[in-house]
PDB file of N, CA and C in Angstrom:
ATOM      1  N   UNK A   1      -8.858  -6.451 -16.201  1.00  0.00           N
ATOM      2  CA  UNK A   1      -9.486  -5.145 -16.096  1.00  0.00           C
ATOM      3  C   UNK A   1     -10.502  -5.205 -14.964  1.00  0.00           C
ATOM      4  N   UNK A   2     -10.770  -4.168 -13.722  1.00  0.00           N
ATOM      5  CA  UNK A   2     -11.266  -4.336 -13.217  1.00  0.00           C
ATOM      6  C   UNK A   2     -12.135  -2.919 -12.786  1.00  0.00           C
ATOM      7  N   UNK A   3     -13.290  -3.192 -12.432  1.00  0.00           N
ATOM      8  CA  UNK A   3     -14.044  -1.756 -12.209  1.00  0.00           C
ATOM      9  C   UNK A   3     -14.699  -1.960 -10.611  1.00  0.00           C
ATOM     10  N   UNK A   4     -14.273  -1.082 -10.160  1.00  0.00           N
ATOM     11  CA  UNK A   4     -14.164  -0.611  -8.362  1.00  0.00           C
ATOM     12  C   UNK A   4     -15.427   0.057  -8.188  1.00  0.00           C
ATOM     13  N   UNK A   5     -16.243  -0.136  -6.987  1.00  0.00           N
ATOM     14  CA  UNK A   5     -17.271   0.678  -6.697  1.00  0.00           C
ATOM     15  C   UNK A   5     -16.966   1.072  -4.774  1.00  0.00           C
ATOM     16  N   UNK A   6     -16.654   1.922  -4.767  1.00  0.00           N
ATOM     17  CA  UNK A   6     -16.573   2.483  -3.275  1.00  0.00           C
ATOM     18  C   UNK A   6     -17.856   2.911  -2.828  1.00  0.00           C
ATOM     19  N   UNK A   7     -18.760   2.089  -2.249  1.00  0.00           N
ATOM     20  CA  UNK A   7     -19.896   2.657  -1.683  1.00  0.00           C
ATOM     21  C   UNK A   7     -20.105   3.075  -0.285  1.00  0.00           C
ATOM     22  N   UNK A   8     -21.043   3.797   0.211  1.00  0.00           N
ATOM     23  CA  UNK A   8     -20.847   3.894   1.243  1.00  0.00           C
ATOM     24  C   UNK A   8     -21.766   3.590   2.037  1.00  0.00           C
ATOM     25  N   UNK A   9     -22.392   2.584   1.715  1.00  0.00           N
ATOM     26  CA  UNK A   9     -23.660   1.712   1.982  1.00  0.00           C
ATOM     27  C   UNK A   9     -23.376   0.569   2.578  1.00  0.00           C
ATOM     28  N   UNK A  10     -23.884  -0.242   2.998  1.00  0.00           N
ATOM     29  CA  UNK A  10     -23.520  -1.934   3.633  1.00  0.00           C
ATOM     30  C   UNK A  10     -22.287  -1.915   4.956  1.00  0.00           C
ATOM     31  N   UNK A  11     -21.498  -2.783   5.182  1.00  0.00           N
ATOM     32  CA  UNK A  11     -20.614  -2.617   6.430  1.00  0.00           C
ATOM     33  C   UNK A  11     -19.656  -1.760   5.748  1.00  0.00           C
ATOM     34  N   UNK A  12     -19.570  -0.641   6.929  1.00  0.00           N
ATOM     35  CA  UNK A  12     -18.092   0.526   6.860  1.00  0.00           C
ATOM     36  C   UNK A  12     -17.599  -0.077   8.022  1.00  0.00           C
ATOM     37  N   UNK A  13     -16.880  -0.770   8.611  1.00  0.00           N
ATOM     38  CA  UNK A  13     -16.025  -1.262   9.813  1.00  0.00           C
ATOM     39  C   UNK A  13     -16.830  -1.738  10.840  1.00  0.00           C
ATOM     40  N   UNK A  14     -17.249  -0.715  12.332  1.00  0.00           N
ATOM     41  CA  UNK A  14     -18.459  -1.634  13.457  1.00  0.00           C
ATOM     42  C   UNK A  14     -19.376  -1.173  12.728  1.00  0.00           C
ATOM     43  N   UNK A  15     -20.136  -0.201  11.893  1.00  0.00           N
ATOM     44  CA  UNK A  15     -21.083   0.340  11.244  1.00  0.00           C
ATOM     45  C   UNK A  15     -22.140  -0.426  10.024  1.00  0.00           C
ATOM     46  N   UNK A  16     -22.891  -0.808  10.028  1.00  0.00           N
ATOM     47  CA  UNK A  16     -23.821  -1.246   8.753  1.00  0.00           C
ATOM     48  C   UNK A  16     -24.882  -0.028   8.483  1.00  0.00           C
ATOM     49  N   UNK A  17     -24.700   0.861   7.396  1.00  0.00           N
ATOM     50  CA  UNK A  17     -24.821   2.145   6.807  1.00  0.00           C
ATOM     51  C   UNK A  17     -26.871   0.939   6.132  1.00  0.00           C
ATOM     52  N   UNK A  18     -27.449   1.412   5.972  1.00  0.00           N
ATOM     53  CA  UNK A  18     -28.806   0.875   5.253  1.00  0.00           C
ATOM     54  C   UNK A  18     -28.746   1.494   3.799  1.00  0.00           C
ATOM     55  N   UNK A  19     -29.210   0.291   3.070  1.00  0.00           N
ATOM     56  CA  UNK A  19     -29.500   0.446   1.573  1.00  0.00           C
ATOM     57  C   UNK A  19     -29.864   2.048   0.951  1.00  0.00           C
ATOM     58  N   UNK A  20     -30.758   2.399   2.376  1.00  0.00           N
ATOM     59  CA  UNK A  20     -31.688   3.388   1.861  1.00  0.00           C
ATOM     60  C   UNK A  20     -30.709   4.646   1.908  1.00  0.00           C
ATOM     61  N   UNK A  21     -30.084   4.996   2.696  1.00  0.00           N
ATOM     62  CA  UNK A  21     -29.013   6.061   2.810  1.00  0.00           C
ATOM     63  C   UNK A  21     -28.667   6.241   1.987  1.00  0.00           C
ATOM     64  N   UNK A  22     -28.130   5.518   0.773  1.00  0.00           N
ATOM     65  CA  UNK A  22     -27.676   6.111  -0.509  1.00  0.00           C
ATOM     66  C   UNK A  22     -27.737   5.031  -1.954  1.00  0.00           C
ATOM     67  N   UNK A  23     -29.247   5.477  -2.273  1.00  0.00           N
ATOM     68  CA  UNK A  23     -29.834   4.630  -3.368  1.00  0.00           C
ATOM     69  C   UNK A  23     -28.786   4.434  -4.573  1.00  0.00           C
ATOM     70  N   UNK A  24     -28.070   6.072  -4.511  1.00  0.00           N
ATOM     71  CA  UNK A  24     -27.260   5.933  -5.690  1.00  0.00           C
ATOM     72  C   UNK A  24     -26.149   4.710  -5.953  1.00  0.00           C
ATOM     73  N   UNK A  25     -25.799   4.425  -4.488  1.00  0.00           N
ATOM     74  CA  UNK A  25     -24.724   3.413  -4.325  1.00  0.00           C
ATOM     75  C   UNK A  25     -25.018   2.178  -4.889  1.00  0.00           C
ATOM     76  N   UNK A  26     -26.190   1.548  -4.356  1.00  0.00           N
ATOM     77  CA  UNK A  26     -26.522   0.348  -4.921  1.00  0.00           C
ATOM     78  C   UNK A  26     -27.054   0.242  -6.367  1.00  0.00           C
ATOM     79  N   UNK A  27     -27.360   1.266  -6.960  1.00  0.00           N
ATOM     80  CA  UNK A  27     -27.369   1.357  -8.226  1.00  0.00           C
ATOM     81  C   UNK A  27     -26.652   1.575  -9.512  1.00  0.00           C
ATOM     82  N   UNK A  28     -25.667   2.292  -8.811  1.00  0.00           N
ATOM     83  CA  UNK A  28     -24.107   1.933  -9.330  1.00  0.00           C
ATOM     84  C   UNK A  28     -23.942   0.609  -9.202  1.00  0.00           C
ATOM     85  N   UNK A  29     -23.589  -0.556  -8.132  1.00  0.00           N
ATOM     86  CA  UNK A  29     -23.380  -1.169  -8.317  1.00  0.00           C
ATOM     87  C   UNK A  29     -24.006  -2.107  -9.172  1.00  0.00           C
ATOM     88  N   UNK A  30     -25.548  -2.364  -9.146  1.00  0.00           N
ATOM     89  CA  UNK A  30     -25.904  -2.892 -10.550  1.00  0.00           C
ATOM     90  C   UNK A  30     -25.453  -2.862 -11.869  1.00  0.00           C
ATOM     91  N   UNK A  31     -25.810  -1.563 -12.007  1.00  0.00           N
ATOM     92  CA  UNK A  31     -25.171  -0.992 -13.410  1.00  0.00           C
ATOM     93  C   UNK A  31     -23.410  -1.647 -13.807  1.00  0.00           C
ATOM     94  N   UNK A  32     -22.851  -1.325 -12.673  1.00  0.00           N
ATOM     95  CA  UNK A  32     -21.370  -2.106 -12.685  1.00  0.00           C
ATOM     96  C   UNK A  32     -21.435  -4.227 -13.113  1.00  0.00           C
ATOM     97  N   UNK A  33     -22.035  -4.640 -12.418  1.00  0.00           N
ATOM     98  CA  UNK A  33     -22.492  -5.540 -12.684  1.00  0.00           C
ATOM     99  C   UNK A  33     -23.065  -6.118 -14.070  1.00  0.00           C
ATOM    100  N   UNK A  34     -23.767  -5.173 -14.485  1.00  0.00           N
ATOM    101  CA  UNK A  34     -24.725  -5.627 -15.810  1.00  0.00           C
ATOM    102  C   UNK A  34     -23.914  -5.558 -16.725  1.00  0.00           C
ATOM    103  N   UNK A  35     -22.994  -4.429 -16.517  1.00  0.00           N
ATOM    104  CA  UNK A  35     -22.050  -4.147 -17.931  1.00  0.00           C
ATOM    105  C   UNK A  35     -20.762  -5.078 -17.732  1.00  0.00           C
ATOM    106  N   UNK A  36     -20.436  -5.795 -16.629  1.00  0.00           N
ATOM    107  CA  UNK A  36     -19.416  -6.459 -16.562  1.00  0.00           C
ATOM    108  C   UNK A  36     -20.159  -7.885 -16.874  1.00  0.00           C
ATOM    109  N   UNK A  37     -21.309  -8.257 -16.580  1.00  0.00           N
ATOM    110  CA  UNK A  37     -22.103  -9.355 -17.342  1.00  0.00           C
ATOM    111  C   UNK A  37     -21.719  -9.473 -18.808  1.00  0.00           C
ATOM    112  N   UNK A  38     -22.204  -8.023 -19.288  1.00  0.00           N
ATOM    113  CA  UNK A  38     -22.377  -8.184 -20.869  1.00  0.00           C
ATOM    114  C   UNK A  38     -20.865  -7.928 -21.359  1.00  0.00           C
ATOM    115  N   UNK A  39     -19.895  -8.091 -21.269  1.00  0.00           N
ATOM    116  CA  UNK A  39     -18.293  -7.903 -21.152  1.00  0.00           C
ATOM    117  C   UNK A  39     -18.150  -9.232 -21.118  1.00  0.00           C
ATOM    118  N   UNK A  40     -18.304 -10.285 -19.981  1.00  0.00           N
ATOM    119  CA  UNK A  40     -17.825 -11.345 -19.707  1.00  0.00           C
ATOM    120  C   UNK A  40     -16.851 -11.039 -18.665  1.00  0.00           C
ATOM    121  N   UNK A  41     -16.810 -12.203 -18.141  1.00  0.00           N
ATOM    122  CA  UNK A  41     -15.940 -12.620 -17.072  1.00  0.00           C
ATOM    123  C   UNK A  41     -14.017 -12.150 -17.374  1.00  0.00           C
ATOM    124  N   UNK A  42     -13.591 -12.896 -18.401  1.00  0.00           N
ATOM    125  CA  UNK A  42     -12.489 -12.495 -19.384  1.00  0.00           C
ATOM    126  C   UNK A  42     -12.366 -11.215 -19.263  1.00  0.00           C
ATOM    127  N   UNK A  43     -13.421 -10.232 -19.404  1.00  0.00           N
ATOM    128  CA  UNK A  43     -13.039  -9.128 -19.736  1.00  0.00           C
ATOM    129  C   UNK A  43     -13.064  -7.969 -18.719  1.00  0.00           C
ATOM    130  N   UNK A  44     -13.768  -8.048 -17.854  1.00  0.00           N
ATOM    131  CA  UNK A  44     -14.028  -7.378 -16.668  1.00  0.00           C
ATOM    132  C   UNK A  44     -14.398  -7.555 -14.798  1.00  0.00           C
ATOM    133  N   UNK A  45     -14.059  -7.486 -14.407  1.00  0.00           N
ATOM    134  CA  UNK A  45     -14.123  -7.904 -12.932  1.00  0.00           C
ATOM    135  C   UNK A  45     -15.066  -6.692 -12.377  1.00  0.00           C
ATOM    136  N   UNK A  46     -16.053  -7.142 -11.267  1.00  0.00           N
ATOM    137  CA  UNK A  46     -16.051  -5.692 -10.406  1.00  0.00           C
ATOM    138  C   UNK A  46     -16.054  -5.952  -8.927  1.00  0.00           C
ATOM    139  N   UNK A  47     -15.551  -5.488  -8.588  1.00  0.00           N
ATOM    140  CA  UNK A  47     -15.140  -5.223  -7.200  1.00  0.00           C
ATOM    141  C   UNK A  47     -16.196  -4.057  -6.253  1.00  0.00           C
ATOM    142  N   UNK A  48     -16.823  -4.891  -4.869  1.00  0.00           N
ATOM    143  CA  UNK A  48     -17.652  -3.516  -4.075  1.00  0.00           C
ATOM    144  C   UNK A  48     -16.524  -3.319  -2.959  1.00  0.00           C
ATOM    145  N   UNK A  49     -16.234  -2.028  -2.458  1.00  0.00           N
ATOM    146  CA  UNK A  49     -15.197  -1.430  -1.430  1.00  0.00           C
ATOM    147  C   UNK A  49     -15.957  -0.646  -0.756  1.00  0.00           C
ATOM    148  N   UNK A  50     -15.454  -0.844   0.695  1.00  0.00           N
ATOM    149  CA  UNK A  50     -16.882   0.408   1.361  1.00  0.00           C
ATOM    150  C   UNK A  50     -15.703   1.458   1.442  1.00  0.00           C
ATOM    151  N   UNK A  51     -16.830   2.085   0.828  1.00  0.00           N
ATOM    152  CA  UNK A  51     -15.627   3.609   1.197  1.00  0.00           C
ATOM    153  C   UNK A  51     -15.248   4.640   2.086  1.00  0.00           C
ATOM    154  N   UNK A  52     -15.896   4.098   3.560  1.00  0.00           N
ATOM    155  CA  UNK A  52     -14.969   4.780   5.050  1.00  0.00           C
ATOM    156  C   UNK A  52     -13.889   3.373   4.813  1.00  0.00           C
ATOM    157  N   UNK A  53     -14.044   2.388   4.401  1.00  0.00           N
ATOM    158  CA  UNK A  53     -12.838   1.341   5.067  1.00  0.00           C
ATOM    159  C   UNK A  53     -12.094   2.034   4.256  1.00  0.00           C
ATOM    160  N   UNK A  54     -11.990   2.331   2.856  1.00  0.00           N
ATOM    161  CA  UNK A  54     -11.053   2.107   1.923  1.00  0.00           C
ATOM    162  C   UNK A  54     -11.198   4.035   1.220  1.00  0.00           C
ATOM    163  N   UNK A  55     -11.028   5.077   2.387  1.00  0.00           N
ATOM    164  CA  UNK A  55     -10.892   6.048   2.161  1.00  0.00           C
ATOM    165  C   UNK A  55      -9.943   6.685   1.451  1.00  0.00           C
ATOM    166  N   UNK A  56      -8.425   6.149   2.196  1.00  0.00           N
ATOM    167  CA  UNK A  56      -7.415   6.806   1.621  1.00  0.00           C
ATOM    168  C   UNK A  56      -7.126   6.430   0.442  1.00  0.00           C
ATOM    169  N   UNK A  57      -7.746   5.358  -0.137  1.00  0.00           N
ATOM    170  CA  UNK A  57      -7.662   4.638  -1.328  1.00  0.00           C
ATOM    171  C   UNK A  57      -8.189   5.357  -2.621  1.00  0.00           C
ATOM    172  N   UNK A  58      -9.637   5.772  -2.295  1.00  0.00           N
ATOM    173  CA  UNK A  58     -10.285   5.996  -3.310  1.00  0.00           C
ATOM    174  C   UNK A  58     -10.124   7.915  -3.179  1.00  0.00           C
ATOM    175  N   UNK A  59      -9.544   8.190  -2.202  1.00  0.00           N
ATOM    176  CA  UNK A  59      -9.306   9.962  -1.938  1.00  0.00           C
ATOM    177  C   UNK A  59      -8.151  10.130  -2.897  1.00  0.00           C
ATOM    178  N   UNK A  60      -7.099   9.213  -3.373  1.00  0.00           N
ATOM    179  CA  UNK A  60      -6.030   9.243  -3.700  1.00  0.00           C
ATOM    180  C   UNK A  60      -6.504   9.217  -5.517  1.00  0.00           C
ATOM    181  N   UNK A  61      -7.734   8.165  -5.816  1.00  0.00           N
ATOM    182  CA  UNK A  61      -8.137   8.513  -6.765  1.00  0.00           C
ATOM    183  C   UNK A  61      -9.102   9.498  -6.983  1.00  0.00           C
ATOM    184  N   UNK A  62      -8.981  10.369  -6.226  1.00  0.00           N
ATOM    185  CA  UNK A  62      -9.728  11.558  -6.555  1.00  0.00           C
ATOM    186  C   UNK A  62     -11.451  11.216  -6.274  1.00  0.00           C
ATOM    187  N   UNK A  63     -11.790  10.129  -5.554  1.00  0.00           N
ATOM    188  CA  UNK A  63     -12.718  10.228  -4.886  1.00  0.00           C
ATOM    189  C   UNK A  63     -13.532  10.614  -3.967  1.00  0.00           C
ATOM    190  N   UNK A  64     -14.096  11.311  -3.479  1.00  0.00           N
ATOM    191  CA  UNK A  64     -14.436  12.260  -2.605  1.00  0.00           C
ATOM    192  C   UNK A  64     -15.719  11.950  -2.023  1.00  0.00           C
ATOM    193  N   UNK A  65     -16.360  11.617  -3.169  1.00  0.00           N
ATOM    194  CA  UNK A  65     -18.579  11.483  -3.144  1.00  0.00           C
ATOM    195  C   UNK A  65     -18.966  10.166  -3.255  1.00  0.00           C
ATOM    196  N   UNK A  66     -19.116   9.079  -3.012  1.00  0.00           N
ATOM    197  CA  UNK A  66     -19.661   7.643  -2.959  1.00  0.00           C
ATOM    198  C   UNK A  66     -20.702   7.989  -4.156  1.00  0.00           C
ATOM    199  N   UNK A  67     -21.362   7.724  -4.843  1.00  0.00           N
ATOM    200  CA  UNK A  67     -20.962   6.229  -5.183  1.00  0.00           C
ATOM    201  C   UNK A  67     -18.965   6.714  -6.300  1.00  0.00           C
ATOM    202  N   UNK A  68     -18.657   6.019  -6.035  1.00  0.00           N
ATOM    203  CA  UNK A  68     -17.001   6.536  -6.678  1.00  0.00           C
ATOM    204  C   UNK A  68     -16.892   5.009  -7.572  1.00  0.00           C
ATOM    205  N   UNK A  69     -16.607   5.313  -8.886  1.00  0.00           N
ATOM    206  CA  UNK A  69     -16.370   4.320  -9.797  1.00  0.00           C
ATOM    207  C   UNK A  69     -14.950   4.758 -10.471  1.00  0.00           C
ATOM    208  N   UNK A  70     -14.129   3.298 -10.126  1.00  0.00           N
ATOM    209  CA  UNK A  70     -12.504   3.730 -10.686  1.00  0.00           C
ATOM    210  C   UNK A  70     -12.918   2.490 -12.003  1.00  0.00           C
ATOM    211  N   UNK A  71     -11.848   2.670 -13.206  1.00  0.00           N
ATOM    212  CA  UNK A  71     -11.561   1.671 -14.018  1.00  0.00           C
ATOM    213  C   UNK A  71     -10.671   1.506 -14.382  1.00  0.00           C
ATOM    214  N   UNK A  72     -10.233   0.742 -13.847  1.00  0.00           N
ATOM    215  CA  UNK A  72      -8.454   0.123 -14.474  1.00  0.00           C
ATOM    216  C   UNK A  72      -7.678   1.340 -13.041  1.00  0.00           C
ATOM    217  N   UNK A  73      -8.238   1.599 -12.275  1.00  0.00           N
ATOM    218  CA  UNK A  73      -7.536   2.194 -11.220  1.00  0.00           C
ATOM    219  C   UNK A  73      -7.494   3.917 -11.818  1.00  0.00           C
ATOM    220  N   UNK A  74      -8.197   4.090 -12.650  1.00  0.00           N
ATOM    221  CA  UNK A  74      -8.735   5.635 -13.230  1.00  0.00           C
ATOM    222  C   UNK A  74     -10.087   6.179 -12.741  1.00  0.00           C
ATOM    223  N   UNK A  75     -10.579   6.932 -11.881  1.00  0.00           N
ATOM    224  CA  UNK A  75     -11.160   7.530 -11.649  1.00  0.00           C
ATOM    225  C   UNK A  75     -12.523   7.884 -12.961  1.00  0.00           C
ATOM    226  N   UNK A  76     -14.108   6.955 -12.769  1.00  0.00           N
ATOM    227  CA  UNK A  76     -14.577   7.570 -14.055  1.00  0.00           C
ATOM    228  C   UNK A  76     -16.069   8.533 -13.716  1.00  0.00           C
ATOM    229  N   UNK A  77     -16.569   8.415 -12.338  1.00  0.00           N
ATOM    230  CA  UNK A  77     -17.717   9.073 -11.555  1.00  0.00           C
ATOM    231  C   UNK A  77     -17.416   8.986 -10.089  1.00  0.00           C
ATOM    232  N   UNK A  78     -18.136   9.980  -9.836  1.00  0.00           N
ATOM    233  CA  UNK A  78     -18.079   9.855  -8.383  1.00  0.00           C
ATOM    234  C   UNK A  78     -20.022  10.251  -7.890  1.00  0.00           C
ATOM    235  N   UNK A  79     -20.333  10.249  -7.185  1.00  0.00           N
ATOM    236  CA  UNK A  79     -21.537  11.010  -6.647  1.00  0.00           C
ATOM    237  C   UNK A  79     -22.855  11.008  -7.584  1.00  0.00           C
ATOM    238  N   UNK A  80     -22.689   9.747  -8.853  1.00  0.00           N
ATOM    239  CA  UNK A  80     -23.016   9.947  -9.613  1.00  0.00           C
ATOM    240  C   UNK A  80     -23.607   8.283  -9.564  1.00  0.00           C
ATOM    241  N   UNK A  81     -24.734   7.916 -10.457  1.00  0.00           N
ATOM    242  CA  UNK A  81     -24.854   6.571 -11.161  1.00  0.00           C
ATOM    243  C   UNK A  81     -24.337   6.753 -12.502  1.00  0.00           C
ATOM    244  N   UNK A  82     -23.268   6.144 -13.006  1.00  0.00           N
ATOM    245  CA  UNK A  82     -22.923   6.020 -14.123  1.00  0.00           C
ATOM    246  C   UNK A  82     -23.898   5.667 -14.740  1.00  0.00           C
ATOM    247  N   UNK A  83     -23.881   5.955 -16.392  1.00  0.00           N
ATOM    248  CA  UNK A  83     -24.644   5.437 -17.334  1.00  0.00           C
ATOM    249  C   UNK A  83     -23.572   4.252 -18.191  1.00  0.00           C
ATOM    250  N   UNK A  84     -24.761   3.123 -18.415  1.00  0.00           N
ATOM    251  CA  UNK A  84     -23.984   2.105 -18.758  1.00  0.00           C
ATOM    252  C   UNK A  84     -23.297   2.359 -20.078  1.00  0.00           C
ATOM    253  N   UNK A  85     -23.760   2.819 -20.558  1.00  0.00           N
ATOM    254  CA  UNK A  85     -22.713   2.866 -22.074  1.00  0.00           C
ATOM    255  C   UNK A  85     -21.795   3.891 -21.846  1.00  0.00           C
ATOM    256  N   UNK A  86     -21.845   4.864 -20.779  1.00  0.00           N
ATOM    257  CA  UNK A  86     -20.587   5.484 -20.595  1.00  0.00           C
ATOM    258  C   UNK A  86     -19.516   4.402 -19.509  1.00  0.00           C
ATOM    259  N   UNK A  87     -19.752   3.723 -18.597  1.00  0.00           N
ATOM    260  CA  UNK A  87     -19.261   2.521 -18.168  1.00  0.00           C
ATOM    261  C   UNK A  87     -18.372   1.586 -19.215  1.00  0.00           C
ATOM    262  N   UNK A  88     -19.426   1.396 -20.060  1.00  0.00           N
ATOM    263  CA  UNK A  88     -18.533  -0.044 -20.720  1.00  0.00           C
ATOM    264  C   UNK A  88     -17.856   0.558 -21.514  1.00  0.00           C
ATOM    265  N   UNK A  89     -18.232   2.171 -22.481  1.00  0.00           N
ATOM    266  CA  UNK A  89     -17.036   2.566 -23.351  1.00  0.00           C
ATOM    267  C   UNK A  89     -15.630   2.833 -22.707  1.00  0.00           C
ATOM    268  N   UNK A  90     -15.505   3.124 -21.024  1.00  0.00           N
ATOM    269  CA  UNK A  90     -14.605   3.451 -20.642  1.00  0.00           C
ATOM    270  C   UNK A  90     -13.760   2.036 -20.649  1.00  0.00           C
ATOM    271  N   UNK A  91     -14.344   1.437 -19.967  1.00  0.00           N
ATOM    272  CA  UNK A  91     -13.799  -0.344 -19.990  1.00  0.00           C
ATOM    273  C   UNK A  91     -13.144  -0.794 -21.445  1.00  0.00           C
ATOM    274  N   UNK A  92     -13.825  -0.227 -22.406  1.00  0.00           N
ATOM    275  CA  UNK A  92     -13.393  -1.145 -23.692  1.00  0.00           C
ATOM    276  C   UNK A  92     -12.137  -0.592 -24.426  1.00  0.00           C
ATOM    277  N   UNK A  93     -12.473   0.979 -23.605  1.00  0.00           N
ATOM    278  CA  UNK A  93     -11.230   1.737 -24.235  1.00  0.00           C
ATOM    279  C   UNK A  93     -10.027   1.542 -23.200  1.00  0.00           C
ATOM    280  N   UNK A  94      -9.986   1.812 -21.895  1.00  0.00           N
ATOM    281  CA  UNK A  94      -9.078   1.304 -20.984  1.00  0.00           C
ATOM    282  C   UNK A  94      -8.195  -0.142 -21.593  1.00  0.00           C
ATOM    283  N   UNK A  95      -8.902  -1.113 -21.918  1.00  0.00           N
ATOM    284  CA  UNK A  95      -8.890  -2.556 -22.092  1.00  0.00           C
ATOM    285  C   UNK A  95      -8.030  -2.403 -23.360  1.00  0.00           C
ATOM    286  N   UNK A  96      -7.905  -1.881 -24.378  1.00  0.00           N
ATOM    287  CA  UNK A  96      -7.394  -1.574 -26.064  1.00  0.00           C
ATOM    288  C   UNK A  96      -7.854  -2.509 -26.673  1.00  0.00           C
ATOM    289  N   UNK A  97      -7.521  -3.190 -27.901  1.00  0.00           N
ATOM    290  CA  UNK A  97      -7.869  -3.821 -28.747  1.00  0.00           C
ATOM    291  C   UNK A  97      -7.515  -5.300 -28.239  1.00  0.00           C
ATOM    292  N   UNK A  98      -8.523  -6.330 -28.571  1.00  0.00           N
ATOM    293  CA  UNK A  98      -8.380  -7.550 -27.999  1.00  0.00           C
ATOM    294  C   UNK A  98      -7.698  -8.129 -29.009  1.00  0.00           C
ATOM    295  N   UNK A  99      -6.316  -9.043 -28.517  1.00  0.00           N
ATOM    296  CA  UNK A  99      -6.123 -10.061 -29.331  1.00  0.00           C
ATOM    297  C   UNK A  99      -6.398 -10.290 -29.977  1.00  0.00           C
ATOM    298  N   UNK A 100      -5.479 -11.221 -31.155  1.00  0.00           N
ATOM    299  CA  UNK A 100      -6.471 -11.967 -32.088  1.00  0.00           C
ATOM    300  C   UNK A 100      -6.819 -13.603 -31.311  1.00  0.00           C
ATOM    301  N   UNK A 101      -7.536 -14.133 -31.669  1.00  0.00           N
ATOM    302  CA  UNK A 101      -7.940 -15.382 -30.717  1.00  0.00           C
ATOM    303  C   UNK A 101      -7.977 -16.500 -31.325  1.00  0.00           C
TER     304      UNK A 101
END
């Protein structure tokens, strides 16, 4: 399972965009981070994508507004900082019921 953050902050191709341009971005990505912490490794991956490189990618998921958060390749915010418990419920439900172990 993996959760995507298309920002549009840090290197876009010859371009390095500054932190400050779009606070929301890097704060998504925390948030992505923390909840894939408290998940575990096993259970969640996250991935940062700049999103001029990886336009047609995340346009296709209906991304439009940076910060753009896909899960499991589903579209779950865009333009937005997710809230973490709306984050990880999407993850846990994407993910279904774990094994027995």
């Amino acid at each position: 399972m993996s959760i995507v953050v298309y920002r549009v902050t840090g290197r876009q191709g010859p371009f390095t965009i500054p932190d400050s341009f779009c606070e929301e971005c890097d704060l998504t990505v925390a948030v992505a981070r923390r909840v894939a912490g408290r998940l575990g490794p096993e259970a969640v991956s996250v991935e940062v994508k700049p999103w001029i490189r990886h336009l047609p990618e995340a346009l296709v998921k209906g991304g439009w507004h940076p910060p753009v958060v896909t899960v499991a390749g589903k579209l779950l915010t865009q333009g937005v900082v997710p809230r973490a418990e709306v984050l990880e419920r999407a993850v846990l439900k994407l993910r279904g019921p774990k094994a027995p172990g």
